[in-house]
PDB file of N, CA and C in Angstrom:
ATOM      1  N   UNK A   1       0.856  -1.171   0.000  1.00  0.00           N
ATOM      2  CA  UNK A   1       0.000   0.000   0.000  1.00  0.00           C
ATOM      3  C   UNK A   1       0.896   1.225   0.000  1.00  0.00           C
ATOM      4  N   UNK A   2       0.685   2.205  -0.827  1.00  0.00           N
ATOM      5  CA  UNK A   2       1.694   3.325  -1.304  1.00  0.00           C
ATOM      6  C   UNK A   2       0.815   4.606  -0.994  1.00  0.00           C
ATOM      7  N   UNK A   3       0.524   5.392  -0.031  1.00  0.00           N
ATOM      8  CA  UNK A   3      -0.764   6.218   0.117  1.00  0.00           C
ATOM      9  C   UNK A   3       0.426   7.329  -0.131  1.00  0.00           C
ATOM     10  N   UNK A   4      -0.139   8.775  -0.760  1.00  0.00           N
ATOM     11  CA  UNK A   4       0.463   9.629  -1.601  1.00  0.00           C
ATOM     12  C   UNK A   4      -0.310  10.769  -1.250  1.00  0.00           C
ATOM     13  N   UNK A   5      -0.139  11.848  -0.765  1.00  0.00           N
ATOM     14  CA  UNK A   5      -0.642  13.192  -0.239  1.00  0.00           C
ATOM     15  C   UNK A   5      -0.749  14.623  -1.140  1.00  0.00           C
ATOM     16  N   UNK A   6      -1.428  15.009  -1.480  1.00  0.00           N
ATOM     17  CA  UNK A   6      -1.290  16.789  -2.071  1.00  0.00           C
ATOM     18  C   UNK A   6      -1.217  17.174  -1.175  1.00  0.00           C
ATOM     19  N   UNK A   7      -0.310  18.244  -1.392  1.00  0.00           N
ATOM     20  CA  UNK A   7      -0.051  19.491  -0.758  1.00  0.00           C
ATOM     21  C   UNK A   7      -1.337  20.281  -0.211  1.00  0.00           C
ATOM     22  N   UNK A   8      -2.002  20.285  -1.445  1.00  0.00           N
ATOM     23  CA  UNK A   8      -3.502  21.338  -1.702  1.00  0.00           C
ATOM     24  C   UNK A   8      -4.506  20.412  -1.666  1.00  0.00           C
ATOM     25  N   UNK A   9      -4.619  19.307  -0.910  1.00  0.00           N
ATOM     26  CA  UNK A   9      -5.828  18.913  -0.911  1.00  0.00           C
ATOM     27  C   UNK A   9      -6.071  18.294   0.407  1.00  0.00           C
ATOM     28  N   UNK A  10      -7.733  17.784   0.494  1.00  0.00           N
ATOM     29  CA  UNK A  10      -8.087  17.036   1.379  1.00  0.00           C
ATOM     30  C   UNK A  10      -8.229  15.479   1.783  1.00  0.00           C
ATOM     31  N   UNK A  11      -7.218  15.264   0.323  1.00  0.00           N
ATOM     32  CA  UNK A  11      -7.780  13.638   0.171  1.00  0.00           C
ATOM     33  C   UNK A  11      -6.126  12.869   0.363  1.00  0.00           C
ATOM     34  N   UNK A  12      -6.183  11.353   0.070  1.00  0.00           N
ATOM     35  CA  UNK A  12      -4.817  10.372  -0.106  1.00  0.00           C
ATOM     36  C   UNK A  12      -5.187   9.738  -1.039  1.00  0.00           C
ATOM     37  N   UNK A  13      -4.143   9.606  -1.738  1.00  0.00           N
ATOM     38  CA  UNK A  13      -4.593   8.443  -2.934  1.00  0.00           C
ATOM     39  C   UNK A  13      -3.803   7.315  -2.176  1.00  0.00           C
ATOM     40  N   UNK A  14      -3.999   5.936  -2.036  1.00  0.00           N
ATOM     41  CA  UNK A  14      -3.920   4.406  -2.327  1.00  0.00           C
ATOM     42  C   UNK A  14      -3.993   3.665  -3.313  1.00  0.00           C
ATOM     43  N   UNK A  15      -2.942   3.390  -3.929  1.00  0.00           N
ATOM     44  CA  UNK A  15      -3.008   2.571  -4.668  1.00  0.00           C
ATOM     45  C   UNK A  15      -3.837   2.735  -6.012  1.00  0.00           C
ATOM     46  N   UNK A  16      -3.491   4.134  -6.619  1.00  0.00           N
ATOM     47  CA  UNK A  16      -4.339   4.390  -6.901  1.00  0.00           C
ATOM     48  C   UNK A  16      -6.001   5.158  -6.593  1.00  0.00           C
ATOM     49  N   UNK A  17      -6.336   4.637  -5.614  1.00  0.00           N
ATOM     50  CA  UNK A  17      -7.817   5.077  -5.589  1.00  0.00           C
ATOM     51  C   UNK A  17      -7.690   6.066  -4.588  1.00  0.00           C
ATOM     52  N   UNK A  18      -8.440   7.245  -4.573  1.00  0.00           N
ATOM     53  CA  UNK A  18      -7.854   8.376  -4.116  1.00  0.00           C
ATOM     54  C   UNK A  18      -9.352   9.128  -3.372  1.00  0.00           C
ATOM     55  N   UNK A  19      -9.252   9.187  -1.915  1.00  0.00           N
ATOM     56  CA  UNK A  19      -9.977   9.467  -1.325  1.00  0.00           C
ATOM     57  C   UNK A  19      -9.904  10.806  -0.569  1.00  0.00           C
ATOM     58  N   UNK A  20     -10.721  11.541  -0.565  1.00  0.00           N
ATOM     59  CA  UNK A  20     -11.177  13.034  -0.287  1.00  0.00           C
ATOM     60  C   UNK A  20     -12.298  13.165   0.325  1.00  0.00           C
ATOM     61  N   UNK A  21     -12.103  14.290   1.540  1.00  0.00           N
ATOM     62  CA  UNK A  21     -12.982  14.353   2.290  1.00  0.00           C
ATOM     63  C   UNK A  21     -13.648  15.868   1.671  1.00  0.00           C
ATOM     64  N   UNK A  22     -15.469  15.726   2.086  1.00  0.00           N
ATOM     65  CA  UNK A  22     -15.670  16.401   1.776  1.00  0.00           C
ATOM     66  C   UNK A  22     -16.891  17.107   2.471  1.00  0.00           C
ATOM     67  N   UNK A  23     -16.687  18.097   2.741  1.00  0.00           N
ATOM     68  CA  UNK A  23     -17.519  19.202   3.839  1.00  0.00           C
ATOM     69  C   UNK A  23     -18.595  20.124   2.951  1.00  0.00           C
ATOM     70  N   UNK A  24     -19.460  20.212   3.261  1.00  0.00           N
ATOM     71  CA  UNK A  24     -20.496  21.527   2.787  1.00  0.00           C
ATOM     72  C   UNK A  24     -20.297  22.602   2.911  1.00  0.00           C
ATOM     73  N   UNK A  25     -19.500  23.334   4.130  1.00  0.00           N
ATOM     74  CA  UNK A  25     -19.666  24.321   4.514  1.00  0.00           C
ATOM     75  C   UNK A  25     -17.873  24.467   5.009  1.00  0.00           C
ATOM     76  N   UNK A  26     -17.147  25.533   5.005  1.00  0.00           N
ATOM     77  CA  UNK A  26     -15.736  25.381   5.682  1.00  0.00           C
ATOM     78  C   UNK A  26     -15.545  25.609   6.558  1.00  0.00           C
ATOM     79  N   UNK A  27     -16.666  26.963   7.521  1.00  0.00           N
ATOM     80  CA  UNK A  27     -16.613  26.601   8.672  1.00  0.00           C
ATOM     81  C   UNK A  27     -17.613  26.721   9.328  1.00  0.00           C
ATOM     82  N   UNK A  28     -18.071  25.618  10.705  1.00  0.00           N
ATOM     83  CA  UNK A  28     -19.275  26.404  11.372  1.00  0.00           C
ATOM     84  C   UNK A  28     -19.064  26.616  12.271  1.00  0.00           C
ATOM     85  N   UNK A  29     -20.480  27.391  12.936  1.00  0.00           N
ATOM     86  CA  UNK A  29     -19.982  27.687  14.353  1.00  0.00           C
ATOM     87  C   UNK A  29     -20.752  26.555  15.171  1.00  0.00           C
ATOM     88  N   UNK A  30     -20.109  26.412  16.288  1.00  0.00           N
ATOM     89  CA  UNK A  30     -20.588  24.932  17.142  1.00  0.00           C
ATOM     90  C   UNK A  30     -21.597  25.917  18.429  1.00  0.00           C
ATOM     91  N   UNK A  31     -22.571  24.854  18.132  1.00  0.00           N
ATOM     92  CA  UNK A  31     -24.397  25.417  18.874  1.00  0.00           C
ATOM     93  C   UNK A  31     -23.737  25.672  20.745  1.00  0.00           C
ATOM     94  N   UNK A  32     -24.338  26.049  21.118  1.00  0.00           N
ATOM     95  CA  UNK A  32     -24.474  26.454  22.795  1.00  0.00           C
ATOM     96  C   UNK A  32     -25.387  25.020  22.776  1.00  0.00           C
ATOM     97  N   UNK A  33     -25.263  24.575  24.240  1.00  0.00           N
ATOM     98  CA  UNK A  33     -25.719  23.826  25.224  1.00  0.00           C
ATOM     99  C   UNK A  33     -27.197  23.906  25.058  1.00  0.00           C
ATOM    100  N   UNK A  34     -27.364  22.160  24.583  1.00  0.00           N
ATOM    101  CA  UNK A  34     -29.178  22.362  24.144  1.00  0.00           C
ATOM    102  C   UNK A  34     -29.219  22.759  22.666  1.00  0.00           C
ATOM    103  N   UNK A  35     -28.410  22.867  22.340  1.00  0.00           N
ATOM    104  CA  UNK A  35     -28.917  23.579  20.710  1.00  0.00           C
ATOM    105  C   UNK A  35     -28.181  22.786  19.883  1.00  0.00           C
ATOM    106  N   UNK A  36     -28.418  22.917  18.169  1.00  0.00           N
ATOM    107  CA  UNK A  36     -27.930  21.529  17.248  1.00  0.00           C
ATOM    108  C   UNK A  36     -27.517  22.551  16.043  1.00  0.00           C
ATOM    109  N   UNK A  37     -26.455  22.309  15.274  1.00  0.00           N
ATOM    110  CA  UNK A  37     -26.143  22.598  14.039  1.00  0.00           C
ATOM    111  C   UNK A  37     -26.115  21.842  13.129  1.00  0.00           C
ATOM    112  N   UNK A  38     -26.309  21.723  12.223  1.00  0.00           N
ATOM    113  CA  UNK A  38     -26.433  20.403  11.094  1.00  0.00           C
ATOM    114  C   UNK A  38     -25.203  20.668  10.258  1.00  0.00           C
ATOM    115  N   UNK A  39     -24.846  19.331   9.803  1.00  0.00           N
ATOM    116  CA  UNK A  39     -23.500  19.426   9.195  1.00  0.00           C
ATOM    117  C   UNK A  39     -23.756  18.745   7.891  1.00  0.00           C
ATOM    118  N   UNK A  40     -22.850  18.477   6.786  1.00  0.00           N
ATOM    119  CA  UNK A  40     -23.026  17.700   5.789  1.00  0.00           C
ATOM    120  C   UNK A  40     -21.643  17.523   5.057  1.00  0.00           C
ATOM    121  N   UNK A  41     -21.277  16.252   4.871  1.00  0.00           N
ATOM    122  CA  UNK A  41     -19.849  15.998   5.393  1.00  0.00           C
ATOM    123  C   UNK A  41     -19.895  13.984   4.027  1.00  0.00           C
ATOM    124  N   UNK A  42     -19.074  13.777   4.059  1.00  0.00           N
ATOM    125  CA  UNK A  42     -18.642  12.975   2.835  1.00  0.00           C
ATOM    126  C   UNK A  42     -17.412  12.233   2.480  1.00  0.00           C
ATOM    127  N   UNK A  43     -17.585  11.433   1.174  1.00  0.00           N
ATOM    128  CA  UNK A  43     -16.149  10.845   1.026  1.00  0.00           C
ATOM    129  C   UNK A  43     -16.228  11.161  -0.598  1.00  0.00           C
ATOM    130  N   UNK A  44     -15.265  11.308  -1.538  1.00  0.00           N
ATOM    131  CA  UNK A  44     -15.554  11.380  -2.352  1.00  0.00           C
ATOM    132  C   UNK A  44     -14.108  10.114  -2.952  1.00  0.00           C
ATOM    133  N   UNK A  45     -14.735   9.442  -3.954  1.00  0.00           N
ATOM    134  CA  UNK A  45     -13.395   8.517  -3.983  1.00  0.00           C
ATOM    135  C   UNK A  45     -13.803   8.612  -5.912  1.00  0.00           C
ATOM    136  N   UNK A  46     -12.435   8.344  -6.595  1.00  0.00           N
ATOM    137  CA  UNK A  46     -11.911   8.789  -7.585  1.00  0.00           C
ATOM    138  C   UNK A  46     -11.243   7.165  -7.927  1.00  0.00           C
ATOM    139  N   UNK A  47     -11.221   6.349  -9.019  1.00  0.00           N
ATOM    140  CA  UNK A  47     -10.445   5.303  -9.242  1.00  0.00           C
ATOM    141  C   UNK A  47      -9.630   5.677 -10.111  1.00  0.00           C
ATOM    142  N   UNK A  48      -8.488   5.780  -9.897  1.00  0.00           N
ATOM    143  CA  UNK A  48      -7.330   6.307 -10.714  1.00  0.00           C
ATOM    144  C   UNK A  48      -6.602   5.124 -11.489  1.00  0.00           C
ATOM    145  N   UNK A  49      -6.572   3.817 -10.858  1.00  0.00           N
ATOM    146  CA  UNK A  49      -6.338   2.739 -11.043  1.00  0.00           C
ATOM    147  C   UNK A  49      -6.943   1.802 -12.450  1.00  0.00           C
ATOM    148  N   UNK A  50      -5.988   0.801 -12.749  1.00  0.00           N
ATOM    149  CA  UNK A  50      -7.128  -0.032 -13.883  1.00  0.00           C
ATOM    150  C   UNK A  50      -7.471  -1.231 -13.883  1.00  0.00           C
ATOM    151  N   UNK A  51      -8.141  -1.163 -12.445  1.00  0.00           N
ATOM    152  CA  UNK A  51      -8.856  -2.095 -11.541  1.00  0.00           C
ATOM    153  C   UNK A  51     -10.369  -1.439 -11.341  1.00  0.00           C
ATOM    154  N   UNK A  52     -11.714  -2.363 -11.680  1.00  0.00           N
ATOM    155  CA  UNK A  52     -12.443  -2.155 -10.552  1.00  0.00           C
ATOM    156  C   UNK A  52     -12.513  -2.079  -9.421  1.00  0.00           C
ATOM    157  N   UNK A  53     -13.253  -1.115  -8.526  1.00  0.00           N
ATOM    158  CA  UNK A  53     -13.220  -1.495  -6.852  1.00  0.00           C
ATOM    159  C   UNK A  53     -14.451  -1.200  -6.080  1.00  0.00           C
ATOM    160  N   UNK A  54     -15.074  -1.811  -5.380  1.00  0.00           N
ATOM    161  CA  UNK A  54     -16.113  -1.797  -4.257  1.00  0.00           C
ATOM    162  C   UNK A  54     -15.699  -1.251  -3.211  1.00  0.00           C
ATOM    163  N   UNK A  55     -16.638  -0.227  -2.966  1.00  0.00           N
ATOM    164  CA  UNK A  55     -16.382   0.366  -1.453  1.00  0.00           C
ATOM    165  C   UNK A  55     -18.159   0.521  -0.811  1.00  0.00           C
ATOM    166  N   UNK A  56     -17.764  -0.819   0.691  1.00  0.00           N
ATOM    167  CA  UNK A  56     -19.127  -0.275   1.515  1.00  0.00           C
ATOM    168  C   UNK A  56     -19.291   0.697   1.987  1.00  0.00           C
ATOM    169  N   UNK A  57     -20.345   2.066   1.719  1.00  0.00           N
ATOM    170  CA  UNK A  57     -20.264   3.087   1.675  1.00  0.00           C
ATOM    171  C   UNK A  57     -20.568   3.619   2.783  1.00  0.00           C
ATOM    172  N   UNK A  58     -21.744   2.786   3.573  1.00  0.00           N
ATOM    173  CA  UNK A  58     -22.351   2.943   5.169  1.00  0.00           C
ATOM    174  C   UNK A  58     -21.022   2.834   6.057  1.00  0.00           C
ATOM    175  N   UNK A  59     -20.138   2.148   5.621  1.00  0.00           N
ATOM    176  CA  UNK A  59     -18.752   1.752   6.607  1.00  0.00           C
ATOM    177  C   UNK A  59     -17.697   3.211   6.643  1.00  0.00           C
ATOM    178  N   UNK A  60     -18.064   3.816   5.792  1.00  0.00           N
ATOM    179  CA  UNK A  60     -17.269   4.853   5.818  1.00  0.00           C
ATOM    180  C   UNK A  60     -17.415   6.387   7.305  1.00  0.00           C
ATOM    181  N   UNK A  61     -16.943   6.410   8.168  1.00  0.00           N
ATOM    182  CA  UNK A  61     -17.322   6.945   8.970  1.00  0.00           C
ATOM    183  C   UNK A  61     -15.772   7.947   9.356  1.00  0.00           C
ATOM    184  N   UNK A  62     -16.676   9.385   9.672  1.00  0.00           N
ATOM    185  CA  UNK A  62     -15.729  10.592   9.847  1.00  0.00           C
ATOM    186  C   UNK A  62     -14.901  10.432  10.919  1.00  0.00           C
ATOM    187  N   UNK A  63     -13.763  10.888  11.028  1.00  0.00           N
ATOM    188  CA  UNK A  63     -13.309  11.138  12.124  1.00  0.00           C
ATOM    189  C   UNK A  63     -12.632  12.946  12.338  1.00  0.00           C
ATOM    190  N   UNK A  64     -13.589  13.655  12.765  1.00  0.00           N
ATOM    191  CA  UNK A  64     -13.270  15.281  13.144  1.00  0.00           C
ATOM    192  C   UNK A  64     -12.500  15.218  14.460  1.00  0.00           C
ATOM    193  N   UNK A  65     -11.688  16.014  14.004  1.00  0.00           N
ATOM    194  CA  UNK A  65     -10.134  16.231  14.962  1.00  0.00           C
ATOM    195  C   UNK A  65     -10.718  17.627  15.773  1.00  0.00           C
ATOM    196  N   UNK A  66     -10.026  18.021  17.043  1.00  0.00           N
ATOM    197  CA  UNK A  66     -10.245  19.229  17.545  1.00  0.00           C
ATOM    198  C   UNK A  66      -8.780  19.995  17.367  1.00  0.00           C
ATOM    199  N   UNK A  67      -9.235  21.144  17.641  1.00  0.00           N
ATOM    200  CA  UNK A  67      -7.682  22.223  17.397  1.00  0.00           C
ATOM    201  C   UNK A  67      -6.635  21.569  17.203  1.00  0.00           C
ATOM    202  N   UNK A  68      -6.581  20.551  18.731  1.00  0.00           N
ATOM    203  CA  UNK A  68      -5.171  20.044  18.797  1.00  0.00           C
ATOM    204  C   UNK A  68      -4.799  18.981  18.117  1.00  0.00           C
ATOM    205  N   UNK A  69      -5.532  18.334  17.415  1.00  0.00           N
ATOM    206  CA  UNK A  69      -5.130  17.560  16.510  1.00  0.00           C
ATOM    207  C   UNK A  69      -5.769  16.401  16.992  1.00  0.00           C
ATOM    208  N   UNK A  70      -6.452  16.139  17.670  1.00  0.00           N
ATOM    209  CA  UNK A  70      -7.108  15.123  18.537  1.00  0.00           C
ATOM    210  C   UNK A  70      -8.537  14.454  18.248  1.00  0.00           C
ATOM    211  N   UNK A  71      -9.078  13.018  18.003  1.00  0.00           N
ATOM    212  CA  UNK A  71     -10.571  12.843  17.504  1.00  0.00           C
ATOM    213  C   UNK A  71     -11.169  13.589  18.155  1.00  0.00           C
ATOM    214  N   UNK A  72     -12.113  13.844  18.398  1.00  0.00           N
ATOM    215  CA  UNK A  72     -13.724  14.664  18.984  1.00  0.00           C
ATOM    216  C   UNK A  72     -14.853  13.134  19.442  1.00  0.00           C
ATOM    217  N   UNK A  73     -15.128  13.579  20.351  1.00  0.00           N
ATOM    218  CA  UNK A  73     -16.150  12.480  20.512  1.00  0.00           C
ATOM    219  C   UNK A  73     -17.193  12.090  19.911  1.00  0.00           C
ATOM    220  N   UNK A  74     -17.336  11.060  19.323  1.00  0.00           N
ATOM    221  CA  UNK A  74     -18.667  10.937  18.194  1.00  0.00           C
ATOM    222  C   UNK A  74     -19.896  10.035  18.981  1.00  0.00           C
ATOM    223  N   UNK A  75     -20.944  10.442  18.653  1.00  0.00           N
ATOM    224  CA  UNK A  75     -21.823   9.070  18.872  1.00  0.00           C
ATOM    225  C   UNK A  75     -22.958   9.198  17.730  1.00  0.00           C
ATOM    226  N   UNK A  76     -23.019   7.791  17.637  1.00  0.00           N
ATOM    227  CA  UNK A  76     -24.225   7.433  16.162  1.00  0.00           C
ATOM    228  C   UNK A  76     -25.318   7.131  16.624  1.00  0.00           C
ATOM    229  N   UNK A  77     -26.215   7.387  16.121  1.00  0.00           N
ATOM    230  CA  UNK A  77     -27.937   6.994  16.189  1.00  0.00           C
ATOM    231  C   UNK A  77     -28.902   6.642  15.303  1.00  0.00           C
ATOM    232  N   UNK A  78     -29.446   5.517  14.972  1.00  0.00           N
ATOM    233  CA  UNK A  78     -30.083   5.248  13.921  1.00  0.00           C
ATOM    234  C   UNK A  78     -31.465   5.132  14.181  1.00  0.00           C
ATOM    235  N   UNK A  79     -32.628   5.789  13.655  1.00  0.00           N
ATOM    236  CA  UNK A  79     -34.062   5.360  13.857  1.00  0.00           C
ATOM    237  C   UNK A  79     -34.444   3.635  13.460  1.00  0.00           C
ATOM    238  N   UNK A  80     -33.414   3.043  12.443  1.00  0.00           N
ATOM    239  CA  UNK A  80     -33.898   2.020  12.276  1.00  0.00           C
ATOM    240  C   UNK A  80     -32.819   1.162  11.959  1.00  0.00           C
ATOM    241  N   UNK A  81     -32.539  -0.073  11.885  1.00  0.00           N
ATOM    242  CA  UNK A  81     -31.843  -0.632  11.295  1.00  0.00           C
ATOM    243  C   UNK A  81     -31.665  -1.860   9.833  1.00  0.00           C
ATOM    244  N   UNK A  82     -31.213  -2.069   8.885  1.00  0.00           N
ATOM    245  CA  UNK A  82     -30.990  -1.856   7.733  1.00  0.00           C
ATOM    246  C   UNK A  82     -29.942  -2.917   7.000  1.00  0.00           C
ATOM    247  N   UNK A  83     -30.061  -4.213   6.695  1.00  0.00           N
ATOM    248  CA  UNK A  83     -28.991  -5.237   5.770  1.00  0.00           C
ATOM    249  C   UNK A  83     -28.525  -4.153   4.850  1.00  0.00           C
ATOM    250  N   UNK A  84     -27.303  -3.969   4.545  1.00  0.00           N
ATOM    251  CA  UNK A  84     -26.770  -3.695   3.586  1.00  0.00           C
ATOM    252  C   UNK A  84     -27.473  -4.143   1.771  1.00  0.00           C
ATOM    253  N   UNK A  85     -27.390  -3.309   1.741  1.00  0.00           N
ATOM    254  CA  UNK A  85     -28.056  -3.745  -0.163  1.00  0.00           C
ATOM    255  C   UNK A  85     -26.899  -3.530  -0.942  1.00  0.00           C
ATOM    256  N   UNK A  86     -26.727  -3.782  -2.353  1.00  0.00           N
ATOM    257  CA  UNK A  86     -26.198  -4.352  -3.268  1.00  0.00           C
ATOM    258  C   UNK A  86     -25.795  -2.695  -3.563  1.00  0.00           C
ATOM    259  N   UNK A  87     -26.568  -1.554  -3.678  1.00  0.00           N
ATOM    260  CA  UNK A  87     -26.491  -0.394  -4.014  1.00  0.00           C
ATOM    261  C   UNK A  87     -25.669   0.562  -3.000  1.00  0.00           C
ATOM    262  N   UNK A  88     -25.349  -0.220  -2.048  1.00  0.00           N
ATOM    263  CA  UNK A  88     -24.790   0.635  -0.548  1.00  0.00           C
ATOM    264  C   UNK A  88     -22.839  -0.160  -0.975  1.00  0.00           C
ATOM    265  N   UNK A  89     -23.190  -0.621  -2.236  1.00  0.00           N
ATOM    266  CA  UNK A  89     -21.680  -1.520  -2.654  1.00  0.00           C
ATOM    267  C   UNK A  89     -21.525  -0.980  -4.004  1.00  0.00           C
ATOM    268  N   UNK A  90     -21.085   0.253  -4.384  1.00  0.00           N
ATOM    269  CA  UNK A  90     -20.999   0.300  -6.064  1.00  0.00           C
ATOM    270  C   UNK A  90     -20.278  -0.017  -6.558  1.00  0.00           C
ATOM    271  N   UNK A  91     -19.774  -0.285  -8.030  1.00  0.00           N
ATOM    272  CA  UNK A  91     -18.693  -0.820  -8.411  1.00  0.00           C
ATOM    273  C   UNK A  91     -17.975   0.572  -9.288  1.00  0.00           C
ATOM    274  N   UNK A  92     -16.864   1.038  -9.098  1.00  0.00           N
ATOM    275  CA  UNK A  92     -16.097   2.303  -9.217  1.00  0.00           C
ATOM    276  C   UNK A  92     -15.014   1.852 -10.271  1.00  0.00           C
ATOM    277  N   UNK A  93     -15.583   1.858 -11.574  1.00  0.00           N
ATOM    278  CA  UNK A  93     -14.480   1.586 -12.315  1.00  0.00           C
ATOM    279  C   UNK A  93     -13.586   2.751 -12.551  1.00  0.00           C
ATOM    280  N   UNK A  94     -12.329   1.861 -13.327  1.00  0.00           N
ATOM    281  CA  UNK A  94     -11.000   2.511 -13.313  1.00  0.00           C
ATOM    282  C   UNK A  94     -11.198   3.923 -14.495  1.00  0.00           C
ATOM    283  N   UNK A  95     -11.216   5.218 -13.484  1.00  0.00           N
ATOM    284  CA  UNK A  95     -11.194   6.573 -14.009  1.00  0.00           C
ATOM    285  C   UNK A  95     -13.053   7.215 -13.573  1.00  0.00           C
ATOM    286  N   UNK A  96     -13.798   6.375 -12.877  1.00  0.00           N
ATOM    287  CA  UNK A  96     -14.592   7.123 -12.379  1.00  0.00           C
ATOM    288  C   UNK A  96     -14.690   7.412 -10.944  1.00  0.00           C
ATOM    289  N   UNK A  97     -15.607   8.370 -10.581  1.00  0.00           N
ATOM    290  CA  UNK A  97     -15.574   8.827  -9.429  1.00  0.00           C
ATOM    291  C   UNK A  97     -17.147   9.058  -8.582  1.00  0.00           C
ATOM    292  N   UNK A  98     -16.937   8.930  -7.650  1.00  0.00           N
ATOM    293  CA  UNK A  98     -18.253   9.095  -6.981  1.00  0.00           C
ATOM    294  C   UNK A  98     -18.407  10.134  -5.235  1.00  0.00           C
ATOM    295  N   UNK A  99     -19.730  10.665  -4.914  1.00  0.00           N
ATOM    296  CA  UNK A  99     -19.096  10.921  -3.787  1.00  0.00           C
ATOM    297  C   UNK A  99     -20.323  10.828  -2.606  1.00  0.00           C
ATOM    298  N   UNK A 100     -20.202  10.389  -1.689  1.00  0.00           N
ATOM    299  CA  UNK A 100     -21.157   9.542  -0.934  1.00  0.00           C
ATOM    300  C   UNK A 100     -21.299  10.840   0.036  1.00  0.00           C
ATOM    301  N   UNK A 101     -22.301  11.103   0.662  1.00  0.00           N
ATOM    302  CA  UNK A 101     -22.616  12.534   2.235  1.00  0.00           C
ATOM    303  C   UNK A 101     -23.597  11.764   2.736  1.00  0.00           C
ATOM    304  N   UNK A 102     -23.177  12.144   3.576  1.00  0.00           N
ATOM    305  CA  UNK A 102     -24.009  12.161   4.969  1.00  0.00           C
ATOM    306  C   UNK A 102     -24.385  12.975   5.930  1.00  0.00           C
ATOM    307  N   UNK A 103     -25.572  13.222   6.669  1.00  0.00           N
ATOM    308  CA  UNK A 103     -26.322  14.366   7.613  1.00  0.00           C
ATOM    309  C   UNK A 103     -25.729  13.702   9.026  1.00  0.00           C
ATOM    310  N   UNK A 104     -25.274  14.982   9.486  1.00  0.00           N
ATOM    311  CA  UNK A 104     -24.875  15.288  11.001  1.00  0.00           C
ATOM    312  C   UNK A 104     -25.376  15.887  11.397  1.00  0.00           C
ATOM    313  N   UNK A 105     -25.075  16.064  12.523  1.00  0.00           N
ATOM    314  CA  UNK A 105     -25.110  17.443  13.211  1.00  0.00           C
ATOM    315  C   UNK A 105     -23.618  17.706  15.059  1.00  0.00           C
ATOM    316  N   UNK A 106     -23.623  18.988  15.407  1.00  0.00           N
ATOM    317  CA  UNK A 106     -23.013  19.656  16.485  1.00  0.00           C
ATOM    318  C   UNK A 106     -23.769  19.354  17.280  1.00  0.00           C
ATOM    319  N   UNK A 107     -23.652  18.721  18.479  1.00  0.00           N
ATOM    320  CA  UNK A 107     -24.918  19.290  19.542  1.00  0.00           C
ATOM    321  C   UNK A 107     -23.676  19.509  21.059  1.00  0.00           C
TER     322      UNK A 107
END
């Protein structure tokens, strides 16, 4: 595995396939006590490679750093739960790109 960095960007390429994070907004402000901000936040992956590749897309989960460089505490909540489908698995051939978001929020 050969992971490869821009200078100017948000993403790593692997092996080819080159993953970027991707935010809605660049910055927000985080809610007071009791209160919620909504976020909208992503992966965007690129096959640079001349290989097909599958990526489970539900598996993909953020990790937001604080100032110091440190994770932030996360917790997940689902109203329901959900088998994986065939469509939550795309197949990303070599030179296309796709980019998966997901709803958050600050609280």
């Amino acid at each position: 595995m050969t992971p490869n960095k821009s200078n100017n960007s948000s993403g790593i390429e692997v092996n080819g396939i080159y993953f970027e994070t991707l935010v809605s907004a660049l910055k927000y402000n985080l809610p007071i006590f009791g209160e919620e901000t909504p976020i909208k936040f992503g992966a965007g992956i690129t096959n640079n490679s001349s290989t097909p590749y599958r990526f489970e897309l539900p598996r993909f989960v953020p990790e937001i750093l604080n100032p110091h460089g440190k994770p932030m505490e996360m917790s997940f909540g689902r109203n329901a739960t959900r088998f994986v489908e065939e469509s939550d698995i795309p197949l990303i051939m070599s030179g296309e790109s796709l980019e998966y978001w997901m709803d958050g929020k600050f609280k």
